[in-house]
C-alpha atoms as a PDB file:
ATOM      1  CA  UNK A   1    -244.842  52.212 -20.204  1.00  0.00           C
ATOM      2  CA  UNK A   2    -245.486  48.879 -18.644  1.00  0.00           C
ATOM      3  CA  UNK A   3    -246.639  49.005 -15.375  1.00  0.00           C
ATOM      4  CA  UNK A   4    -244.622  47.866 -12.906  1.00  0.00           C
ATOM      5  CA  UNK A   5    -246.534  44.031 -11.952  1.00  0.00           C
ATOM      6  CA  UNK A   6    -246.688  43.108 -15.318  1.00  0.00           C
ATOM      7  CA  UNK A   7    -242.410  43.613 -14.972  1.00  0.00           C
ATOM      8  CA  UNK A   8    -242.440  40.544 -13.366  1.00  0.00           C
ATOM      9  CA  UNK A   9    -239.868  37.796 -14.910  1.00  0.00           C
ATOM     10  CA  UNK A  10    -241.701  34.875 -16.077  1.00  0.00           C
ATOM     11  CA  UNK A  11    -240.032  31.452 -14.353  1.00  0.00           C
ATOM     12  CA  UNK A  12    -238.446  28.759 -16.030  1.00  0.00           C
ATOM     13  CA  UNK A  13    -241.410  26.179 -14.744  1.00  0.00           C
ATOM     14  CA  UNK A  14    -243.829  28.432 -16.913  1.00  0.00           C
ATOM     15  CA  UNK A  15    -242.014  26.759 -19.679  1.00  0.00           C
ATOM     16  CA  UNK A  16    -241.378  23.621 -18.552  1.00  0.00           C
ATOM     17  CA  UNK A  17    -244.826  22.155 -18.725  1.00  0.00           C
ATOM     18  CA  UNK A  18    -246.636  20.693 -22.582  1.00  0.00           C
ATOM     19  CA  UNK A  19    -246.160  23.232 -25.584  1.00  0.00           C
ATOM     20  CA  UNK A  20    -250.263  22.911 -25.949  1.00  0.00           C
ATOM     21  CA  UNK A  21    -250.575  24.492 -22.587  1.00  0.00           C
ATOM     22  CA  UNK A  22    -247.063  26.791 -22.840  1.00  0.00           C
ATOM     23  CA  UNK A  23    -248.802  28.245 -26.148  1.00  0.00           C
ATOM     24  CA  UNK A  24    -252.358  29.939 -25.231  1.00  0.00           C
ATOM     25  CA  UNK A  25    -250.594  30.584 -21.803  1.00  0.00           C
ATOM     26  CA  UNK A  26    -248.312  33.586 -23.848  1.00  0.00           C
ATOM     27  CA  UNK A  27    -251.092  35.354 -25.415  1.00  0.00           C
ATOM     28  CA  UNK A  28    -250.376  38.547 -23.460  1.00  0.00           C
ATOM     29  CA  UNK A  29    -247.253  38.355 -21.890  1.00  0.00           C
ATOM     30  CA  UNK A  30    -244.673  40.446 -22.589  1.00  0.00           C
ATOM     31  CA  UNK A  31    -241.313  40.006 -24.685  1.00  0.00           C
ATOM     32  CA  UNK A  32    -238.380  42.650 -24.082  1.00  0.00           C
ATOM     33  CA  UNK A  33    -235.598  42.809 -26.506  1.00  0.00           C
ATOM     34  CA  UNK A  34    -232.707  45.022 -24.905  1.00  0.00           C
ATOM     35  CA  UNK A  35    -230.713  46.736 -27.627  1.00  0.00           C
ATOM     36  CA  UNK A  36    -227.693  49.220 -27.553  1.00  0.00           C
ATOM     37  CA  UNK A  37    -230.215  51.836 -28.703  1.00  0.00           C
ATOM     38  CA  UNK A  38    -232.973  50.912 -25.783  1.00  0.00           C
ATOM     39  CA  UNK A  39    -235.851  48.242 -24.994  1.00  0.00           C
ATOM     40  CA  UNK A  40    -238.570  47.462 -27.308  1.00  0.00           C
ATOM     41  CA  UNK A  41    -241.710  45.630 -25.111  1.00  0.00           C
ATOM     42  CA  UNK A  42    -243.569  43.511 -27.483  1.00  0.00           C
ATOM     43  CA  UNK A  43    -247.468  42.144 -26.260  1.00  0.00           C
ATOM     44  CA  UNK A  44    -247.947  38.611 -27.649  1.00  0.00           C
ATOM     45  CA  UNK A  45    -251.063  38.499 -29.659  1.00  0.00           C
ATOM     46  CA  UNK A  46    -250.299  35.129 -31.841  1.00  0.00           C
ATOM     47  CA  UNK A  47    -248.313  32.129 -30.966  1.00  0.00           C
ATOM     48  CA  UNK A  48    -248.425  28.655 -32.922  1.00  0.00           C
ATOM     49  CA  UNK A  49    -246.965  25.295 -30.802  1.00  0.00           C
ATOM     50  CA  UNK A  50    -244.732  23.115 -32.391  1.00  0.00           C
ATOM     51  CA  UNK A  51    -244.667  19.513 -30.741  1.00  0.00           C
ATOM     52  CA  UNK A  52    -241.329  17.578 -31.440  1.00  0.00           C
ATOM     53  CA  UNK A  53    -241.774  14.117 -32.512  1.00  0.00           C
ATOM     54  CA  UNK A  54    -245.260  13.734 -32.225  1.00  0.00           C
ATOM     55  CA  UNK A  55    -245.505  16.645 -34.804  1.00  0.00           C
ATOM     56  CA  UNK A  56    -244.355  16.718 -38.794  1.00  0.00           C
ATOM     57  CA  UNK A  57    -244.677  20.454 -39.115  1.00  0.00           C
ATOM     58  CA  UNK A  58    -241.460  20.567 -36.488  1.00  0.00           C
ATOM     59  CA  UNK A  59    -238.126  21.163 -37.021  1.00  0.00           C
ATOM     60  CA  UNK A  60    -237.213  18.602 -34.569  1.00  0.00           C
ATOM     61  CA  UNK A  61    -239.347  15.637 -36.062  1.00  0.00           C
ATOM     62  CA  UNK A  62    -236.891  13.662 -37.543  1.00  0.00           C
ATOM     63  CA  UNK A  63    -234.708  13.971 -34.718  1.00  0.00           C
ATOM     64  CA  UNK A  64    -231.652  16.839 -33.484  1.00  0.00           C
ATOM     65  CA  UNK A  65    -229.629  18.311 -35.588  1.00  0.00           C
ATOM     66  CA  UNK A  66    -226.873  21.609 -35.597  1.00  0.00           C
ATOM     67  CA  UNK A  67    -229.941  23.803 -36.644  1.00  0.00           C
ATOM     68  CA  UNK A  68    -232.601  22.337 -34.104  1.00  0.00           C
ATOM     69  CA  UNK A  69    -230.049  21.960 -31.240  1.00  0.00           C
ATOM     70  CA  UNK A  70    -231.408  24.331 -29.075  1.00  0.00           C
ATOM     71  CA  UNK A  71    -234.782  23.113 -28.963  1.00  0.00           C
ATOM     72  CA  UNK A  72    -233.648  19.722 -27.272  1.00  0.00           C
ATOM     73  CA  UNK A  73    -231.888  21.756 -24.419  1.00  0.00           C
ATOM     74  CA  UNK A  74    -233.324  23.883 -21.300  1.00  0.00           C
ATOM     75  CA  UNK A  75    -237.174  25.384 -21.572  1.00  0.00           C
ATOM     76  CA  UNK A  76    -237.185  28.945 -21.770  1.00  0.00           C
ATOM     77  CA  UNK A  77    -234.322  29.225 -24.341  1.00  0.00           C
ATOM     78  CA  UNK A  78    -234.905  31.280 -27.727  1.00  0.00           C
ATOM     79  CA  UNK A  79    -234.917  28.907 -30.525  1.00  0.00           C
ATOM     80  CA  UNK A  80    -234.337  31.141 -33.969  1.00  0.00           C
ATOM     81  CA  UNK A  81    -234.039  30.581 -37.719  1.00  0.00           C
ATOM     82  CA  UNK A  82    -233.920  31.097 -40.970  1.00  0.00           C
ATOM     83  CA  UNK A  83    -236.206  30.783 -43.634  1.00  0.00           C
ATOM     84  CA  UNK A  84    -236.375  31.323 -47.105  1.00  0.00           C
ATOM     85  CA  UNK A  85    -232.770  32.615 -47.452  1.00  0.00           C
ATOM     86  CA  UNK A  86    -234.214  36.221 -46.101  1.00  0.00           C
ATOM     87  CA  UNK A  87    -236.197  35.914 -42.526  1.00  0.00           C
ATOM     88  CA  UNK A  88    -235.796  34.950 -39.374  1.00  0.00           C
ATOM     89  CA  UNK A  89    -238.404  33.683 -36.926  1.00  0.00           C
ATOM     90  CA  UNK A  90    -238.124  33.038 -33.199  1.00  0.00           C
ATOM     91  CA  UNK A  91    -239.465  30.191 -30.926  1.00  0.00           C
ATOM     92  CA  UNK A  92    -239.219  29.755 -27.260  1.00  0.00           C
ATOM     93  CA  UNK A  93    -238.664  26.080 -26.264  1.00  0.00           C
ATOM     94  CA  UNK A  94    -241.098  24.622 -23.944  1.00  0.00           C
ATOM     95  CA  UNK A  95    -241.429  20.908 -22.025  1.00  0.00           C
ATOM     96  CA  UNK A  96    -238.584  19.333 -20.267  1.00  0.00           C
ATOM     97  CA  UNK A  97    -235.147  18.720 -21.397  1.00  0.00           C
ATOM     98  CA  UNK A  98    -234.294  16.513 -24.176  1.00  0.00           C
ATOM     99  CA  UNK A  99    -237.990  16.465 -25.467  1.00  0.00           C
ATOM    100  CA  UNK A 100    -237.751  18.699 -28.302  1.00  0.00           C
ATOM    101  CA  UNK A 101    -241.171  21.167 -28.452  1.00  0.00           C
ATOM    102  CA  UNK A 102    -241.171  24.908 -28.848  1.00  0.00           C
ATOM    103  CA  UNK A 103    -243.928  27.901 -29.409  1.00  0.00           C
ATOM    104  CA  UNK A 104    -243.115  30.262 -32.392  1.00  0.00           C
ATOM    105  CA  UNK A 105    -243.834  33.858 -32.171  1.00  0.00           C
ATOM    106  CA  UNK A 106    -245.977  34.632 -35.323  1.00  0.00           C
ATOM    107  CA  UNK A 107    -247.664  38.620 -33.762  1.00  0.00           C
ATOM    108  CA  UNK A 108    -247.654  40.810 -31.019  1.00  0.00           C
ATOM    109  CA  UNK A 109    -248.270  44.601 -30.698  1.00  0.00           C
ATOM    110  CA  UNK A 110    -245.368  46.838 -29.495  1.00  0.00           C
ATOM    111  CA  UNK A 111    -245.811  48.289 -26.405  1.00  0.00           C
ATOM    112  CA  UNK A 112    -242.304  50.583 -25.466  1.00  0.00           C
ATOM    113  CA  UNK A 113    -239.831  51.291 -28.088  1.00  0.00           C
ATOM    114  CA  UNK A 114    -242.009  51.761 -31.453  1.00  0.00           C
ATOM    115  CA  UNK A 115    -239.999  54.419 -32.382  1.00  0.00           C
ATOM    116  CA  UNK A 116    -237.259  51.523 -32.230  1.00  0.00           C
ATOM    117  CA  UNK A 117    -239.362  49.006 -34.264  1.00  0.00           C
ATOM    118  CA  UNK A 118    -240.050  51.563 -36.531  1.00  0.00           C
ATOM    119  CA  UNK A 119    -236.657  52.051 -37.497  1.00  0.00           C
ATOM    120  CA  UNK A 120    -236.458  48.516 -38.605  1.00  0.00           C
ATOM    121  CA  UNK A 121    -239.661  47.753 -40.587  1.00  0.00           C
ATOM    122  CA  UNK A 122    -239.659  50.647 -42.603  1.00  0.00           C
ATOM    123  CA  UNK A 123    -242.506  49.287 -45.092  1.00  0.00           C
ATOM    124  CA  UNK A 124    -245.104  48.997 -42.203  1.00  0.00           C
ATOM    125  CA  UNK A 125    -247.525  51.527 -42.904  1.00  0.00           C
ATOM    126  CA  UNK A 126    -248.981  51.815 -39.119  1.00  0.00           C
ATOM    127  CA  UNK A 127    -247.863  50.473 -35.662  1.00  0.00           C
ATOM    128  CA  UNK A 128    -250.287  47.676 -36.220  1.00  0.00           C
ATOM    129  CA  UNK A 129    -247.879  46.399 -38.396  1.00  0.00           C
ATOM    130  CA  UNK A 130    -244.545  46.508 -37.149  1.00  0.00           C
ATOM    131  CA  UNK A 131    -244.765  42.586 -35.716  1.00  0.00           C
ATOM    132  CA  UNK A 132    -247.830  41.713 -37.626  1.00  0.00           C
ATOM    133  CA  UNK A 133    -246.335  38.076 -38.850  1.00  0.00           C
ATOM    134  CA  UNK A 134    -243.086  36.237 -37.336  1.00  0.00           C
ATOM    135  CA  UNK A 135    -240.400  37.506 -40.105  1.00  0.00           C
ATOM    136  CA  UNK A 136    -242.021  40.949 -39.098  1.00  0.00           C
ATOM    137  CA  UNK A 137    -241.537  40.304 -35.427  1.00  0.00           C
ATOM    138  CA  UNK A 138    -238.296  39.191 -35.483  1.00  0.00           C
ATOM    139  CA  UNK A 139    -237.074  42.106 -37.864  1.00  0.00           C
ATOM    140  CA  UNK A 140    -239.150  44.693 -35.288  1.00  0.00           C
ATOM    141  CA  UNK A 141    -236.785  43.433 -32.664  1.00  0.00           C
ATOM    142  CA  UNK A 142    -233.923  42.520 -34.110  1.00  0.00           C
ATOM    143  CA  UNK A 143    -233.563  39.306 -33.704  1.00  0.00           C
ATOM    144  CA  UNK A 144    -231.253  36.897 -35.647  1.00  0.00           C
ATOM    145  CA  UNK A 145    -229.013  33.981 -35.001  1.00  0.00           C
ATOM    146  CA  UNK A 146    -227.123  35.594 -33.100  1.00  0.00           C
ATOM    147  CA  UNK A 147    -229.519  34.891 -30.578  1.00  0.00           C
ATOM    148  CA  UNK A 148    -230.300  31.130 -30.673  1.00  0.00           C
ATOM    149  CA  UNK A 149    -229.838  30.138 -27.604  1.00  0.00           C
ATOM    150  CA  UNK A 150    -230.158  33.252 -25.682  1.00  0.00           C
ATOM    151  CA  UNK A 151    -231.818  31.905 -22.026  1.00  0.00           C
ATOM    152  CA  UNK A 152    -235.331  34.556 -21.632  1.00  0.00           C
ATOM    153  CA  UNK A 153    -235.435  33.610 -17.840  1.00  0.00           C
ATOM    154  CA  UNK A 154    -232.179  35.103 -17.164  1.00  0.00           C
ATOM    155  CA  UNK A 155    -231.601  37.276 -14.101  1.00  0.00           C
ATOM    156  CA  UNK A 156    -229.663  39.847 -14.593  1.00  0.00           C
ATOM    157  CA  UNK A 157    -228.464  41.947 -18.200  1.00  0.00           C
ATOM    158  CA  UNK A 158    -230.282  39.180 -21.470  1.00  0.00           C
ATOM    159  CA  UNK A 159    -230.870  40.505 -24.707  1.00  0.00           C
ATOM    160  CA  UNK A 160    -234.250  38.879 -24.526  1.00  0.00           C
ATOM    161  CA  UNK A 161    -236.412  38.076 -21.547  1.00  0.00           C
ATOM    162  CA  UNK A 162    -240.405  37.437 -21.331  1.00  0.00           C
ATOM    163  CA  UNK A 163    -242.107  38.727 -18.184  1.00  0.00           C
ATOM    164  CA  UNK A 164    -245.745  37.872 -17.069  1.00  0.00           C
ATOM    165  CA  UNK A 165    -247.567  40.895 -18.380  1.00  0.00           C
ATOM    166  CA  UNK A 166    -251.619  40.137 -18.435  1.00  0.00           C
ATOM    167  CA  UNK A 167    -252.838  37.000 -18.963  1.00  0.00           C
ATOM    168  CA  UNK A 168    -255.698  36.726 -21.830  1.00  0.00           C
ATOM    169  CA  UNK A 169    -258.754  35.571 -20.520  1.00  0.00           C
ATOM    170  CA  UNK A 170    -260.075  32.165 -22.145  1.00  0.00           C
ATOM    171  CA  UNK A 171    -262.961  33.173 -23.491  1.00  0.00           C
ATOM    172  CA  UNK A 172    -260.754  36.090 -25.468  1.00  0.00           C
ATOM    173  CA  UNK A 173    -258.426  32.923 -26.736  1.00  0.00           C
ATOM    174  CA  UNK A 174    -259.023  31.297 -30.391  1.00  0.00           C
ATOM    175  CA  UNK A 175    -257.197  28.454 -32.135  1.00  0.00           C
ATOM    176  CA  UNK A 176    -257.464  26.743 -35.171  1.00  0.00           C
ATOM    177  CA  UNK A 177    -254.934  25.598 -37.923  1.00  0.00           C
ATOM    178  CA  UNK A 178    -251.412  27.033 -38.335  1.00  0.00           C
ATOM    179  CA  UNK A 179    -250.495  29.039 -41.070  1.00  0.00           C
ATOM    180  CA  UNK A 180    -249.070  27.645 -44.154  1.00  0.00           C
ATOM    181  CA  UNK A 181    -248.552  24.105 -42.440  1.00  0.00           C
ATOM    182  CA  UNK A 182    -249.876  21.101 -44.537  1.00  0.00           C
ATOM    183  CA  UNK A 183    -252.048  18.724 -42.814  1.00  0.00           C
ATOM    184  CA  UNK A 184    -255.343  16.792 -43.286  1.00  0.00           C
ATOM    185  CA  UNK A 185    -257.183  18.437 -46.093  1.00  0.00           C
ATOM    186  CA  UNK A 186    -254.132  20.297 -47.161  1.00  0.00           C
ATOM    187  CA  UNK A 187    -254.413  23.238 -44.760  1.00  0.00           C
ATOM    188  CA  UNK A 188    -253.531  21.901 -40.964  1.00  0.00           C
ATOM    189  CA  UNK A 189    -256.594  21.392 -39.491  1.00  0.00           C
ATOM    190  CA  UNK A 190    -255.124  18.096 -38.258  1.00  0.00           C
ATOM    191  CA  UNK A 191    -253.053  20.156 -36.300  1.00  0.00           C
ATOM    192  CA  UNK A 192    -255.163  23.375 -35.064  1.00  0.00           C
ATOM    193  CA  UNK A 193    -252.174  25.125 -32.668  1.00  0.00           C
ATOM    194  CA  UNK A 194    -251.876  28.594 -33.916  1.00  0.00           C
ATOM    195  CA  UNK A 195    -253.445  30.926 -30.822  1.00  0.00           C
ATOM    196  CA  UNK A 196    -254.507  34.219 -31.106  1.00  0.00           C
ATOM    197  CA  UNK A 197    -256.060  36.947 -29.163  1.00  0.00           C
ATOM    198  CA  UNK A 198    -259.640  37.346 -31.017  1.00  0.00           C
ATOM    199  CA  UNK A 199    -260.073  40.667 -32.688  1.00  0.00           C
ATOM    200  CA  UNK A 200    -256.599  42.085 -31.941  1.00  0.00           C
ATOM    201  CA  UNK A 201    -255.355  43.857 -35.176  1.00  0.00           C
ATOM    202  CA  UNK A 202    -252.300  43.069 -34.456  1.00  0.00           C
ATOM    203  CA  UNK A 203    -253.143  38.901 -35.225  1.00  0.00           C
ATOM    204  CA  UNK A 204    -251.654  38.273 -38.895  1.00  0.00           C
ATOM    205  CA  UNK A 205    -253.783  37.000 -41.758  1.00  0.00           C
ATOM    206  CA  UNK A 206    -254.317  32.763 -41.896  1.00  0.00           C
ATOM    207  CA  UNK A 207    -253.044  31.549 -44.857  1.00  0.00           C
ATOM    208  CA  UNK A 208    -253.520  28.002 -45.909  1.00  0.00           C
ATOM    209  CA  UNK A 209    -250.329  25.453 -47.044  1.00  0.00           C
ATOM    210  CA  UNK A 210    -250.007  25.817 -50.638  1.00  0.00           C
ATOM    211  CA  UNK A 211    -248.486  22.428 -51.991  1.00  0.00           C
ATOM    212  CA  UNK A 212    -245.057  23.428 -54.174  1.00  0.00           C
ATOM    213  CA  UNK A 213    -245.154  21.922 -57.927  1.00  0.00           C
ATOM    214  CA  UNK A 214    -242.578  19.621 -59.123  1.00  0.00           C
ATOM    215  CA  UNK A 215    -241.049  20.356 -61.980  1.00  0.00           C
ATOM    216  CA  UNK A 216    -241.761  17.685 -65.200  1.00  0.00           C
END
């Protein structure tokens, strides 16, 4: 179980500050997803930032739209989509209102509730694996668009809510390009905001942006 200091709701300012400083800030807080079956406690490992308009890889570069909505409203709110006409992925938005920036959820290790996570990620083939990658995480949980929007500073009953958990150190912290996101050289390094806890075997594997071929 978690103990009981680590329970402690993280505020709404923790979220309303830069996504560059929101995003290494997570590495070790906790995410609780309350289902009708029990809590599963996730421990972020892995976290990439995503900056708005100063940022191509985002969803909300070229402005709002129905799908990016909820990334121009209130920090702290889960931001969730879907990808590749099978996944879903979760963000939580960061910055102040109307300034479009979020942090996506790419790893974490589960921490209450595996038998839970289990349940739904069937393939994994250890615990290490049951959020190891942001389709994973959200599929551990549970989470799909049916929770966009869903406010993780909530008091009171939330399907999702992040508490303060343990801080990584710094010097435990490493960054460096985001996975699958095109950038300078082809592989991101233009944009190196994918945090992870170094060593964790929870982290998922980099993999570089692989350009799709046009057909002739």
């Amino acid at each position: 179980m978690i103990a009981s200091p680590d329970r402690t709701p993280l505020p709404r300012a923790f979220f309303d500050r830069p996504v560059l400083e929101v995003a290494p800030d997570l590495l070790g807080r906790i995410l609780v997803r309350t289902t009708p079956d029990g809590p599963i406690a996730l421990r972020l490992t892995e976290v990439e930032a995503y900056d708005g308009p100063n940022d191509p890889g985002s969803h909300a570069y070229r402005g709002r739209t129905a799908r990016n909505e909820v990334m121009f409203g209130p920090p702290g709110h889960v931001y969730v989509y879907f990808t590749y006409g099978m996944w879903h992925c979760m963000n939580l938005v960061c910055g102040p209102e109307g300034r479009a920036s979020a942090v996506l959820l790419r790893a974490g290790e589960v921490v209450e509730g595996a038998d839970l996570a289990r349940k739904r990620r069937l393939s994994a083939r250890n615990d290490k694996e049951l959020a190891k990658g942001p389709a994973r995480l959200a599929t551990a949980l549970e989470v799909d668009r049916a929770l966009n929007g869903t406010d993780a500073c909530a008091t009171g009953e939330t399907p999702l809510r992040m508490l303060t958990g343990r801080k990584i150190p710094a010097h435990q912290v490493r960054n460096g390009p985001r996975t699958g996101v095109a950038g300078e050289g082809g592989n991101g390094e233009v944009h190196p905001w994918r945090y992870w806890v170094d060593g964790d075997p929870t982290v998922s594997p980099y993999r570089a942006h692989v350009p799709r071929r046009r057909s002739s």
